[in-house]
C-alpha atoms as a PDB file:
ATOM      1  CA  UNK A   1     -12.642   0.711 -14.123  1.00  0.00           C
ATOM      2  CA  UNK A   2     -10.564  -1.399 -16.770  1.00  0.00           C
ATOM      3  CA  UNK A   3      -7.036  -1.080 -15.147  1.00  0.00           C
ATOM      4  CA  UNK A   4      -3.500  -2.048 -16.034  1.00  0.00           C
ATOM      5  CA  UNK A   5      -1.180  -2.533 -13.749  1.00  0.00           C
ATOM      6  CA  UNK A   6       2.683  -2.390 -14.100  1.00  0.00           C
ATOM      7  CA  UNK A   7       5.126  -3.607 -11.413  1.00  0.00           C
ATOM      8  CA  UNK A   8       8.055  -6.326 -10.697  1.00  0.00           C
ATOM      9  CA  UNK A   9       8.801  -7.181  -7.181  1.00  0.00           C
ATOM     10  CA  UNK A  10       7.088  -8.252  -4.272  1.00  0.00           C
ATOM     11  CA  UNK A  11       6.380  -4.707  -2.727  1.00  0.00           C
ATOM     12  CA  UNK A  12       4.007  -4.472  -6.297  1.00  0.00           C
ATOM     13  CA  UNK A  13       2.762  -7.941  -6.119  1.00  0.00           C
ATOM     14  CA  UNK A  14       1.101  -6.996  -3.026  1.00  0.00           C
ATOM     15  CA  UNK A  15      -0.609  -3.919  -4.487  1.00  0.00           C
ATOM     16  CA  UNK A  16      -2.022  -6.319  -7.569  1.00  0.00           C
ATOM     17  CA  UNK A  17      -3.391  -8.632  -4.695  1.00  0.00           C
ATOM     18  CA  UNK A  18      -5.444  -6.146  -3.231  1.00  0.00           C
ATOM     19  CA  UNK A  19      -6.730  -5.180  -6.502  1.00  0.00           C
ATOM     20  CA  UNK A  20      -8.116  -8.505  -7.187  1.00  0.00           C
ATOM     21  CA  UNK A  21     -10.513  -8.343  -3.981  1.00  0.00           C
ATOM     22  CA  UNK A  22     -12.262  -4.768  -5.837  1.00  0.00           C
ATOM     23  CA  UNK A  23     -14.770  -4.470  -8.267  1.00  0.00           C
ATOM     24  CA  UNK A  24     -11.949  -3.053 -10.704  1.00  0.00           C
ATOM     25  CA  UNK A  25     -11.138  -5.565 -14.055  1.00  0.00           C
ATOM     26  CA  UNK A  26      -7.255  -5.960 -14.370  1.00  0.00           C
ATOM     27  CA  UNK A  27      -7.145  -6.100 -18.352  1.00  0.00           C
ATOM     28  CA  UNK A  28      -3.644  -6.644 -18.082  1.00  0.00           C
ATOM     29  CA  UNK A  29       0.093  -6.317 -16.198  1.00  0.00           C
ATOM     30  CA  UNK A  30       3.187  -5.272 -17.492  1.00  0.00           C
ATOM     31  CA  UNK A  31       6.792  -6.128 -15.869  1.00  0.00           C
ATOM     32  CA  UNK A  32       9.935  -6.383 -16.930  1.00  0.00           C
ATOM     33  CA  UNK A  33      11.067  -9.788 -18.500  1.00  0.00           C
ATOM     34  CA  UNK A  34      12.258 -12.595 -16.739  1.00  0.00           C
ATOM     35  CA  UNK A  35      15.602 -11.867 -15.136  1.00  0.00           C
ATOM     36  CA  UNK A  36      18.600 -14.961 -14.368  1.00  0.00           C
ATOM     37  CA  UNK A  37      17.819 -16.215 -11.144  1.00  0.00           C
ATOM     38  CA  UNK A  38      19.584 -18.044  -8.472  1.00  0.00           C
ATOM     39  CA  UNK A  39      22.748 -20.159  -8.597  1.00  0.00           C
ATOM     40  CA  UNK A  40      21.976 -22.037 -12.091  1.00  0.00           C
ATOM     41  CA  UNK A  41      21.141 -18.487 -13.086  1.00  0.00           C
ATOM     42  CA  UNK A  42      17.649 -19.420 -14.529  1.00  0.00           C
ATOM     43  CA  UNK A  43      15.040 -17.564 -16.300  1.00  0.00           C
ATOM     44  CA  UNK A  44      12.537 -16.355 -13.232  1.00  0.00           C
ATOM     45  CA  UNK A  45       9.317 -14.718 -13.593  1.00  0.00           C
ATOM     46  CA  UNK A  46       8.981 -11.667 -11.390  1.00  0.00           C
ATOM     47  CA  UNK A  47       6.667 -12.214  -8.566  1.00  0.00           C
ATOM     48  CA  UNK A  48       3.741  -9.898 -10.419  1.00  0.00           C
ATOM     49  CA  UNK A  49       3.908 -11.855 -13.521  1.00  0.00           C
ATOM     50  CA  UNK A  50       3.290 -15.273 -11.123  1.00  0.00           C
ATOM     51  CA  UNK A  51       0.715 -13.471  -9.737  1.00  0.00           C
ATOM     52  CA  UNK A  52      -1.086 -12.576 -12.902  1.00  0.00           C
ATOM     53  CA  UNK A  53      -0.889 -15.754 -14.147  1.00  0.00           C
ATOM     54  CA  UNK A  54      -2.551 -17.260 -11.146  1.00  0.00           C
ATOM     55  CA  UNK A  55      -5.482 -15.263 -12.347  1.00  0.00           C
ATOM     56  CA  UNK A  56      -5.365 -15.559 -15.980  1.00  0.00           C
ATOM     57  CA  UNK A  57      -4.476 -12.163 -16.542  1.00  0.00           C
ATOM     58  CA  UNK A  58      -2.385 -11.504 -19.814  1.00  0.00           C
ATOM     59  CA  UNK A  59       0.908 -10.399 -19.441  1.00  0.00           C
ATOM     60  CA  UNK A  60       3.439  -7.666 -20.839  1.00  0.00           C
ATOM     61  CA  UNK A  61       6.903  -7.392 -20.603  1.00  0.00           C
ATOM     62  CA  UNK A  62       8.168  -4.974 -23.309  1.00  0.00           C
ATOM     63  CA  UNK A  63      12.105  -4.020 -22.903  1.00  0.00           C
ATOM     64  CA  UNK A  64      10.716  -0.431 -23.021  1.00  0.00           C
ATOM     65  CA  UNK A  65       8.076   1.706 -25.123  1.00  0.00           C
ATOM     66  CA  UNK A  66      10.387   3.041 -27.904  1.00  0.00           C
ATOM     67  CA  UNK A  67       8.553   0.760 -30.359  1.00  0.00           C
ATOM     68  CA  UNK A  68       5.662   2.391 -31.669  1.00  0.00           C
ATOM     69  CA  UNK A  69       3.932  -1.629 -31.459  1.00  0.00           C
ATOM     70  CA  UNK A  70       4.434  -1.123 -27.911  1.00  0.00           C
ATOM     71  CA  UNK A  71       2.738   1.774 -27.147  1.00  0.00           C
ATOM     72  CA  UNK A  72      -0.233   0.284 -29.782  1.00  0.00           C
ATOM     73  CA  UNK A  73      -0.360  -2.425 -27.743  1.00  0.00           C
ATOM     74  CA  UNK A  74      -0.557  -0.648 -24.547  1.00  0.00           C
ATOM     75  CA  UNK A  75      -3.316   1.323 -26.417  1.00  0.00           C
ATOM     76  CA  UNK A  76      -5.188  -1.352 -27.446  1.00  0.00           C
ATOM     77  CA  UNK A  77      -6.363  -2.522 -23.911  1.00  0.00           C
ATOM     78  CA  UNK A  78      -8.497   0.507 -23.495  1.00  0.00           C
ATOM     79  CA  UNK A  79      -7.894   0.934 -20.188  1.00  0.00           C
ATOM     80  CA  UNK A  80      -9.191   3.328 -17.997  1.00  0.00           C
ATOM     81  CA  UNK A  81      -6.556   3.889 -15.364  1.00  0.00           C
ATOM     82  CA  UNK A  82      -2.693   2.866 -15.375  1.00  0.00           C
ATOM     83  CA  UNK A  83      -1.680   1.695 -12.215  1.00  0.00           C
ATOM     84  CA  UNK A  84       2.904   2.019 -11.860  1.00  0.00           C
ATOM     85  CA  UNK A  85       4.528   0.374  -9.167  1.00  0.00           C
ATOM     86  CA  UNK A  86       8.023  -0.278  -9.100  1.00  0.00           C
ATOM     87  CA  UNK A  87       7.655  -1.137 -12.535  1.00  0.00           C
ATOM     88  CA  UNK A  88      11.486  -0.393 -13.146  1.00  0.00           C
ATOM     89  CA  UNK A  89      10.784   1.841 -16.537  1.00  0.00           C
ATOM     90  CA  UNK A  90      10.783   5.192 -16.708  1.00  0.00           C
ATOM     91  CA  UNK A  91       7.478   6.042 -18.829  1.00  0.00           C
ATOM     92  CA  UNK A  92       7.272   8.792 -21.507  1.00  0.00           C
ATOM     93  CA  UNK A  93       4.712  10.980 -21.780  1.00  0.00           C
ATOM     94  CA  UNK A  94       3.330   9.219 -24.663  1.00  0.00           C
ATOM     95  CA  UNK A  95       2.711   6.345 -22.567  1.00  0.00           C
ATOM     96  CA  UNK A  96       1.188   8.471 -19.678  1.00  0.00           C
ATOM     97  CA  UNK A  97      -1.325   9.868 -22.013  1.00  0.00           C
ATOM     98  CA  UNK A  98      -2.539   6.402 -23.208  1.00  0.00           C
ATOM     99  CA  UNK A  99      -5.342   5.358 -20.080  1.00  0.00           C
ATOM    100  CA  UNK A 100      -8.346   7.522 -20.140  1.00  0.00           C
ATOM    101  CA  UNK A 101      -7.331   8.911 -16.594  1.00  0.00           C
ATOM    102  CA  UNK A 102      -3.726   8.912 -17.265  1.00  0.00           C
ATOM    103  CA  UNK A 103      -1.021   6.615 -14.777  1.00  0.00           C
ATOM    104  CA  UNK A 104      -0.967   7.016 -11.300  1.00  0.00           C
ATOM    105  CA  UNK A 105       2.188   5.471  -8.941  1.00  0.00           C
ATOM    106  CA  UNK A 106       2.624   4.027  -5.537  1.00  0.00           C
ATOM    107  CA  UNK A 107       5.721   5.187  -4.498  1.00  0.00           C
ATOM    108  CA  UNK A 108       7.632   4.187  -1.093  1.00  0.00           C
ATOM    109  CA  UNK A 109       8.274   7.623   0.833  1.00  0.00           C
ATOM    110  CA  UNK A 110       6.973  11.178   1.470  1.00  0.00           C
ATOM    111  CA  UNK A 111       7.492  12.868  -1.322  1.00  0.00           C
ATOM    112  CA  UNK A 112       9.226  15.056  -2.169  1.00  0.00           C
ATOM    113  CA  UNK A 113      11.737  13.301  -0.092  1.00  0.00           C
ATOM    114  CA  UNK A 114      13.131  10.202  -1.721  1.00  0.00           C
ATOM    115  CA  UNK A 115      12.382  10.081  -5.247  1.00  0.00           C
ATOM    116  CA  UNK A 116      14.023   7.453  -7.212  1.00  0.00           C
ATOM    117  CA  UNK A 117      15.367   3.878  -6.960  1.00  0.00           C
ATOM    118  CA  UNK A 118      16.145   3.175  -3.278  1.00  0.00           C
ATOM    119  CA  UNK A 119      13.617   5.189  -0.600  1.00  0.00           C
ATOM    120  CA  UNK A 120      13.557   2.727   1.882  1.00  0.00           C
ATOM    121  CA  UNK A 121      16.914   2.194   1.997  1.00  0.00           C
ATOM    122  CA  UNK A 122      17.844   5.977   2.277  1.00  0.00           C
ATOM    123  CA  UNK A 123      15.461   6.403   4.706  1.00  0.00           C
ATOM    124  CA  UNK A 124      17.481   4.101   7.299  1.00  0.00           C
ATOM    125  CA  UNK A 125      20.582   5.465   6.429  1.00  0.00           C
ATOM    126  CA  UNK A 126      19.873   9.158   6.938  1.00  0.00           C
ATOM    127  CA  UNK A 127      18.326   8.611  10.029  1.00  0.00           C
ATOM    128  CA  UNK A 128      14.493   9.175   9.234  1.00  0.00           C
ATOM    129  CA  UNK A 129      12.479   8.763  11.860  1.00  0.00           C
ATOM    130  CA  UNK A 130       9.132   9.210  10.031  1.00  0.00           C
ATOM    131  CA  UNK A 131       8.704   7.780   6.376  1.00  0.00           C
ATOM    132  CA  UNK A 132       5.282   7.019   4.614  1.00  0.00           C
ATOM    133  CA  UNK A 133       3.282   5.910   0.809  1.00  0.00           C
ATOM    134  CA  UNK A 134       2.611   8.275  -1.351  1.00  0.00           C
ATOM    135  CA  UNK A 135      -0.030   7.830  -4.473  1.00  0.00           C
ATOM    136  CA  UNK A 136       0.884  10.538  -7.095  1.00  0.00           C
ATOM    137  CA  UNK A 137      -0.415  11.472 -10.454  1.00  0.00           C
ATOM    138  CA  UNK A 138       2.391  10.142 -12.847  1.00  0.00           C
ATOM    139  CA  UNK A 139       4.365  12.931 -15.366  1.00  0.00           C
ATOM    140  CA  UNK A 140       7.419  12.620 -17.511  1.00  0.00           C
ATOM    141  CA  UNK A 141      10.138  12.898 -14.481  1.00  0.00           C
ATOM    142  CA  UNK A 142      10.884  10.726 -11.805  1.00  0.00           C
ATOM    143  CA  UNK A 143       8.320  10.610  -8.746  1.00  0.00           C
ATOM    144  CA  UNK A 144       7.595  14.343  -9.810  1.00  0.00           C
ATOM    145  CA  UNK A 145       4.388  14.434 -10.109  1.00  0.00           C
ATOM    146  CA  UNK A 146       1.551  15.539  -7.883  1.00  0.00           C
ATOM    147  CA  UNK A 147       0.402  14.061  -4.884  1.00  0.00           C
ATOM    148  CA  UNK A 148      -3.570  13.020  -4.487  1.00  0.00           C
ATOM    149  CA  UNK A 149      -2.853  11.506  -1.368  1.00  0.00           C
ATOM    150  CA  UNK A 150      -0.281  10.095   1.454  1.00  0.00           C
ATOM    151  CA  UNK A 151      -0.001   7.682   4.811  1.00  0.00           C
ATOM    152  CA  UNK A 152       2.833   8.132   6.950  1.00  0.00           C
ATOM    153  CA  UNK A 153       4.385   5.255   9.125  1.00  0.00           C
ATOM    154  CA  UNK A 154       7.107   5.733  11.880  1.00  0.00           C
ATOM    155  CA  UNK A 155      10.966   4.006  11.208  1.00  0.00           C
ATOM    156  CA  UNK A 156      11.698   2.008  14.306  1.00  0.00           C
ATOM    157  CA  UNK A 157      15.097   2.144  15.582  1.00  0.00           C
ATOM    158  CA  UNK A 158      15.199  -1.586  14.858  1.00  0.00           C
ATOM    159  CA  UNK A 159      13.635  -1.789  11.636  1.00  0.00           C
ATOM    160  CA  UNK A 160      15.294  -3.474   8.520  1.00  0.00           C
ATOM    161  CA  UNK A 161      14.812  -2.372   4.803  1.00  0.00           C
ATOM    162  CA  UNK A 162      12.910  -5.495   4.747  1.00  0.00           C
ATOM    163  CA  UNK A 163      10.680  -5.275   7.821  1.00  0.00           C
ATOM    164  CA  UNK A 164       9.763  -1.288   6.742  1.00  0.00           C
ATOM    165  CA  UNK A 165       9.282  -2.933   3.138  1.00  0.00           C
ATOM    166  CA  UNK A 166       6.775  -4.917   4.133  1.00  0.00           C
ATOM    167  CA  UNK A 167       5.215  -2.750   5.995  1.00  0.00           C
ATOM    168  CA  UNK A 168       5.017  -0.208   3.388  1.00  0.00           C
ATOM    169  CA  UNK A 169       3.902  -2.666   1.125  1.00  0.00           C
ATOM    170  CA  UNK A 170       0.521  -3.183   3.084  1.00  0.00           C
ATOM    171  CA  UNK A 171       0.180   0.719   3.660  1.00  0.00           C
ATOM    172  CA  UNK A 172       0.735   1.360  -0.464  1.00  0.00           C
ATOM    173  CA  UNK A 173      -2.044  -1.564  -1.283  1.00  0.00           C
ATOM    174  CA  UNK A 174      -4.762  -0.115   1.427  1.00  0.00           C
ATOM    175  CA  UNK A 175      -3.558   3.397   0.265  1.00  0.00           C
ATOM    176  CA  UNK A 176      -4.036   2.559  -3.032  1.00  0.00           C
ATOM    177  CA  UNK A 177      -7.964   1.471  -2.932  1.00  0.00           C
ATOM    178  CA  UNK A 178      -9.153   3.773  -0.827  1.00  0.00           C
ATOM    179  CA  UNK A 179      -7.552   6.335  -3.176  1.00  0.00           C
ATOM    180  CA  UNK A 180      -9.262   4.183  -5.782  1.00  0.00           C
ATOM    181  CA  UNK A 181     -12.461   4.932  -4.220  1.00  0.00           C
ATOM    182  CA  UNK A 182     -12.849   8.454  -5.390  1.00  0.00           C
ATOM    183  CA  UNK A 183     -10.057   9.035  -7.962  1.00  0.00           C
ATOM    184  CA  UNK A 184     -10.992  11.765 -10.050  1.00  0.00           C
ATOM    185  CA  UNK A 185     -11.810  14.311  -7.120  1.00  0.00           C
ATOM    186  CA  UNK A 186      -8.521  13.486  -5.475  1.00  0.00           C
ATOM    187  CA  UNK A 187      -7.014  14.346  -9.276  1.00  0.00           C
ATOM    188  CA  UNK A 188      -8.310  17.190  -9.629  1.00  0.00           C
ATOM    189  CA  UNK A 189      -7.454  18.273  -5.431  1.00  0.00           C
ATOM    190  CA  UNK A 190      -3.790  16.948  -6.020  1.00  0.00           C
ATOM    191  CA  UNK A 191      -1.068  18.929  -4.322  1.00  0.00           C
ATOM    192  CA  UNK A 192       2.051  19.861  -6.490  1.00  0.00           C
ATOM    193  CA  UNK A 193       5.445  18.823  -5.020  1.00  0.00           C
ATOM    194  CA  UNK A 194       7.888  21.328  -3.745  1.00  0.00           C
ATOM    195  CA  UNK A 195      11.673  20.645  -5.922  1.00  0.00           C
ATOM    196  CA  UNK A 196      13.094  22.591  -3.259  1.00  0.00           C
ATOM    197  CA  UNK A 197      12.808  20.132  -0.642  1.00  0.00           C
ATOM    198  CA  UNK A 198      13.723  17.087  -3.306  1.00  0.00           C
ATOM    199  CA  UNK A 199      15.953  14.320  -2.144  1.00  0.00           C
ATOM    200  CA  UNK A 200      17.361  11.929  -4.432  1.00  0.00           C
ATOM    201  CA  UNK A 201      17.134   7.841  -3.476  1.00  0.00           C
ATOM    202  CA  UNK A 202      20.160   6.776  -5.531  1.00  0.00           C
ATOM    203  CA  UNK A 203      20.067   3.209  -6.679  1.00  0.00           C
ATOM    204  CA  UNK A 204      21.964   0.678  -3.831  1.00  0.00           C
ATOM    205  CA  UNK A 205      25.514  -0.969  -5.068  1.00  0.00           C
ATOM    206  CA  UNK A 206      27.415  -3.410  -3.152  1.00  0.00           C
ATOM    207  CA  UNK A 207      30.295  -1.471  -2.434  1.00  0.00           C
ATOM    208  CA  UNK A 208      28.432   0.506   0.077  1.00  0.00           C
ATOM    209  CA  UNK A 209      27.909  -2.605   2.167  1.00  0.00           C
ATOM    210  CA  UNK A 210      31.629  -1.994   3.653  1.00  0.00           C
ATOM    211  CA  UNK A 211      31.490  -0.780   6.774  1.00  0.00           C
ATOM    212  CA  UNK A 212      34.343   2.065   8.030  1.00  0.00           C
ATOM    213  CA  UNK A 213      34.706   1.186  11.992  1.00  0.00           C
ATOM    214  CA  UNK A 214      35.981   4.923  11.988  1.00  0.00           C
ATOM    215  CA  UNK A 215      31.918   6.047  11.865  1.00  0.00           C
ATOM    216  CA  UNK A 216      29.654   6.433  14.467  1.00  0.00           C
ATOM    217  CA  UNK A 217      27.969   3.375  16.167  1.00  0.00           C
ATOM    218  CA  UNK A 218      24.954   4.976  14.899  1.00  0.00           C
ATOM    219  CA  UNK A 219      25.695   5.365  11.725  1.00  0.00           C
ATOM    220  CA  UNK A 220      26.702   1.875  11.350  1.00  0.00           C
ATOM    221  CA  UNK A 221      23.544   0.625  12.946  1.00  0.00           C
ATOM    222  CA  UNK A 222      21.889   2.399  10.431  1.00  0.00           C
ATOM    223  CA  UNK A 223      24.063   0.911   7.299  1.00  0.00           C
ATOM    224  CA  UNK A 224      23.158  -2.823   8.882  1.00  0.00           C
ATOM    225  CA  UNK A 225      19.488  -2.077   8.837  1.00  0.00           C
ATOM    226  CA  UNK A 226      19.073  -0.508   5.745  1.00  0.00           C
ATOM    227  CA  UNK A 227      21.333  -3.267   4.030  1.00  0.00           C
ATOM    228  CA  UNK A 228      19.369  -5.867   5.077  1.00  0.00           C
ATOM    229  CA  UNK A 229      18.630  -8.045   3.138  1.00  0.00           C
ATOM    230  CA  UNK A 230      20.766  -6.827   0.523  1.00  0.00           C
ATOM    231  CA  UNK A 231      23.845  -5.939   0.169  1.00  0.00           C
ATOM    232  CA  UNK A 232      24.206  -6.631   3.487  1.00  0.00           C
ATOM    233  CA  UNK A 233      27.069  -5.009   5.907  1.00  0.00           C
ATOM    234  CA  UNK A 234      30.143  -6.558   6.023  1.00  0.00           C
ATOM    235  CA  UNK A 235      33.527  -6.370   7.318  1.00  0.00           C
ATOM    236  CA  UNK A 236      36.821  -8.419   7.048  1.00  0.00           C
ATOM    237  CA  UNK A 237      37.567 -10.789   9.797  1.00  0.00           C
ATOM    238  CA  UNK A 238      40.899 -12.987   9.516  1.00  0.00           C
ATOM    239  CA  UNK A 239      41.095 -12.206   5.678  1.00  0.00           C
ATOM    240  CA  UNK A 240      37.313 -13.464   4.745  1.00  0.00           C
ATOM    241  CA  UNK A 241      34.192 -11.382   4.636  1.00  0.00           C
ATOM    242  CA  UNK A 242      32.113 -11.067   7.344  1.00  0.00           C
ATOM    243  CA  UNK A 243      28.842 -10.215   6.920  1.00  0.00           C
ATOM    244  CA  UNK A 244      26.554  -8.507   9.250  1.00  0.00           C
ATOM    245  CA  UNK A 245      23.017  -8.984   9.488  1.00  0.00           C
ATOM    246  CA  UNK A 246      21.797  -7.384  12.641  1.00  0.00           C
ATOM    247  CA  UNK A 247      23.325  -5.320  15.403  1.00  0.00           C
ATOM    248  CA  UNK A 248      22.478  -3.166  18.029  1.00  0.00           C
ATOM    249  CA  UNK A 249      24.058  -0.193  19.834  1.00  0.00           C
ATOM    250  CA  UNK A 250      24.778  -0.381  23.835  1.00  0.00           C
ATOM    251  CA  UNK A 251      25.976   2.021  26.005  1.00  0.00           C
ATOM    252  CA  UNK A 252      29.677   1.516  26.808  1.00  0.00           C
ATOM    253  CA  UNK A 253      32.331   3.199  27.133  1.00  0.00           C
ATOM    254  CA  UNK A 254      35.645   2.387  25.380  1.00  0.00           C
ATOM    255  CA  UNK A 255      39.576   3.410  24.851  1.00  0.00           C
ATOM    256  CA  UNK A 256      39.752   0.620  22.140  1.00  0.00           C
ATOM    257  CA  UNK A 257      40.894   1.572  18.556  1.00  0.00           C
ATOM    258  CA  UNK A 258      38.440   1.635  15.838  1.00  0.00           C
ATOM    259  CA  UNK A 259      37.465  -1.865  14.835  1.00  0.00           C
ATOM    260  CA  UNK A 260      38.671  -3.641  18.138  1.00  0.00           C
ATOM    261  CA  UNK A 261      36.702  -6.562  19.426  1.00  0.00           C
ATOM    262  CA  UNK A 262      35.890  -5.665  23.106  1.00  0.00           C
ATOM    263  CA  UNK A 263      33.499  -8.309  24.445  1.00  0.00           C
ATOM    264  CA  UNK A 264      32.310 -11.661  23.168  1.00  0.00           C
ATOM    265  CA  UNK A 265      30.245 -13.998  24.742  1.00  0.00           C
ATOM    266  CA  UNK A 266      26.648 -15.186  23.568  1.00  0.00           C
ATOM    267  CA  UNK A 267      24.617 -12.653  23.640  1.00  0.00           C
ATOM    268  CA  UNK A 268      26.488 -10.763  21.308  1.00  0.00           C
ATOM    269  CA  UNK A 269      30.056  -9.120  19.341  1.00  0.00           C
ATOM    270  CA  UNK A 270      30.761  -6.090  20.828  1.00  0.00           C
ATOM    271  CA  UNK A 271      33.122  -3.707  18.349  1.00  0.00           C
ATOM    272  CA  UNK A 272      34.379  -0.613  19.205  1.00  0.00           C
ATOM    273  CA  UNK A 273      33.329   2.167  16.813  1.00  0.00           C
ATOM    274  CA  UNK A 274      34.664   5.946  16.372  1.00  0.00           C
ATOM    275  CA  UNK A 275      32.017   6.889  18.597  1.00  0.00           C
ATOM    276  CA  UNK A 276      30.442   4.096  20.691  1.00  0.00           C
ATOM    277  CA  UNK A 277      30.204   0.855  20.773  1.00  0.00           C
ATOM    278  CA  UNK A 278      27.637  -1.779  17.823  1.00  0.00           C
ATOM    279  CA  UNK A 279      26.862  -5.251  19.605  1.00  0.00           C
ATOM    280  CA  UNK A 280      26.898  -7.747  16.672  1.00  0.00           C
ATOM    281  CA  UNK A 281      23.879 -10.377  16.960  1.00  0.00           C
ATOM    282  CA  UNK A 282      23.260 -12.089  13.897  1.00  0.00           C
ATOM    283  CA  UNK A 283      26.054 -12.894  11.169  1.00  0.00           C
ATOM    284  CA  UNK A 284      27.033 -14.528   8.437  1.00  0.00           C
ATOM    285  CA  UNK A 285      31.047 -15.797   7.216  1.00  0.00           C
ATOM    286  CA  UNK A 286      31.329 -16.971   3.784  1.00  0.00           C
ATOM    287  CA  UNK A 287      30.127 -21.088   3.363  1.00  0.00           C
ATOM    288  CA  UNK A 288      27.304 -20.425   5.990  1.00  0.00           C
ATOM    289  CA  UNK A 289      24.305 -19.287   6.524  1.00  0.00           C
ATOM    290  CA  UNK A 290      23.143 -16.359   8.278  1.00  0.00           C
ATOM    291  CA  UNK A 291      23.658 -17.397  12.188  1.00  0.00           C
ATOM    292  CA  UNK A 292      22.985 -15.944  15.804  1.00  0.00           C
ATOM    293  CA  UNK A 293      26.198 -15.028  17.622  1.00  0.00           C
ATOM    294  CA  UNK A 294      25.705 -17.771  19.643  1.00  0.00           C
ATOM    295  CA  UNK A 295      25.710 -20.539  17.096  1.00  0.00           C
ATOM    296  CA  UNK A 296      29.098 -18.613  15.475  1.00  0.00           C
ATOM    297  CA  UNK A 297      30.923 -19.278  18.886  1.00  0.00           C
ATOM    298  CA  UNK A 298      29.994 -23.237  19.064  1.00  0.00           C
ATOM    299  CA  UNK A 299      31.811 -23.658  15.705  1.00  0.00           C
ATOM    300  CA  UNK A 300      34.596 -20.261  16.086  1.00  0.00           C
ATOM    301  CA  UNK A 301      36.558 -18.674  18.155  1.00  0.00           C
ATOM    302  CA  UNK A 302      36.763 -15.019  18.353  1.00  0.00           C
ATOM    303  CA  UNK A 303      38.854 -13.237  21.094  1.00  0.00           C
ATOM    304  CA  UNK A 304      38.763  -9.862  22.583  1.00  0.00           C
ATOM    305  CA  UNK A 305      41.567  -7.463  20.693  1.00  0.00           C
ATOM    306  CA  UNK A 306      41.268  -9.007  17.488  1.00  0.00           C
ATOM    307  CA  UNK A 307      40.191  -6.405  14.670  1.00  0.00           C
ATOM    308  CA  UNK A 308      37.298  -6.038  12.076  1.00  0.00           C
ATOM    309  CA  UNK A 309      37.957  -4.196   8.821  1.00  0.00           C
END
């Protein structure tokens, strides 16, 4: 098939890989144009549009299809299939209808569950245990469409956003070709979703990052894990953020108040929580880099009583 595939970040970039090692002709990627990157706040091309290049593939990146010499464009490729991940537009119909066998999208849960920006992230936070990649038949809504086929994956306790991203990442790429492989039966076999069961993946913002020592131990856990690596947890310590980029919870019992520093040594922070107690292990204050408790202690000192938050 002639195929064009849309997508921005790294979790696509590994899909358009994969797709070079088939049989299938990339005619062309879209993604969304070069963003300010990085302290001097440069012009960066996203990691598909490096990727395409490496391969001499041309390259898109319209602002979005409201221009009628976008969607001619688009049209002119004569593509058979349109392949979506985390592109980071919303597509209308008329763009949909373009590829002789319409778009199809990679998306990062089990739908209906998760649709929208964030489905990793959510994941963590609400305590999934099970999560998956699901290949659906693209319409005008978000993730709505129906499903042609799906590969589930377990959420370990200790599991990251990033570590389940790139795990995901492989699954949606080897989901992706062998859904490749016979296409237009799956189409025609695909299962509607149910809206009833919908769950919304709202888009992260930093000011969830802060964590309340009032919540569970569990529920903080959860917030360091699914903010990593971005926003990342923090806290206040002595006035300065404190940033938290892996922690575990241990079982100990406490009278301390919310917040209260009840053990230090090198093996970990341990902070009293409204239920339970989250053992700090890798952190970050502001000036440094992301460190093991251990290395914090050689250069800080941290006492039992103090308070985070």
């Amino acid at each position: 098939m002639r195929i064009i595939f849309s997508g921005t970040p790294e979790f696509a970039a590994e899909t358009l890989e994969a797709l070079f090692t088939t049989e299938h002709e990339i005619c062309a990627v879209y993604t969304q144009p070069d963003r300010p990157s990085g302290r001097g706040r440069k012009l960066t091309a996203s990691p598909v549009k490096q990727l395409a290049l490496e391969h001499n593939i041309p390259v898109e990146q319209p602002l979005n299809f409201k221009e009628d010499t976008d969607k001619a464009t688009l049209a002119s490729y004569k593509a058979d299939l349109m392949i979506v991940v985390a592109y980071g537009l919303l597509l209308p119909q008329a763009v949909l209808s373009i590829p002789k066998l319409g778009c199809i999208n990679i998306h990062a849960s089990l739908l209906p569950r998760w649709r929208g920006a964030a489905p990793i992230q959510r994941a963590i936070l609400a305590g999934d245990t099970t999560t998956g990649v699901c290949i659906m038949q693209m319409e005008a809504g978000l993730d709505t469409g129906p499903v042609m086929a799906r590969t589930e994956c377990p959420i370990h306790d200790d599991d990251t956003a990033q570590i389940l991203h790139d795990r995901l990442a492989k699954i949606g790429a080897d989901t992706l070709l062998s859904t490749l492989a016979e296409l237009e039966n799956l189409q025609q076999s695909a299962i509607a979703q149910d809206d009833t069961s919908m769950c919304y993946a709202h888009k992260l913002h930093k000011d969830e990052a802060a964590i309340d020592w009032q919540r569970t131990a569990q529920e903080i856990a959860r917030q360091v894990h699914a903010f990593n690596p971005w926003p990342v947890a923090q806290t206040l310590w002595q006035g300065k953020v404190f940033r938290i980029w892996s922690a575990n919870i241990i079982t100990s019992q406490h009278n301390a108040s919310a917040g209260e520093v009840i053990a230090v040594d090198k093996l970990g922070i341990d902070i009293a929580t409204g239920d339970g107690v989250l053992r700090l292990t890798e952190i970050q204050v502001p000036g440094k880099r992301a460190m093991s408790v251990a290395d914090f202690l050689n250069a800080n000192s941290l006492t039992i009583g103090e308070h985070l938050g």
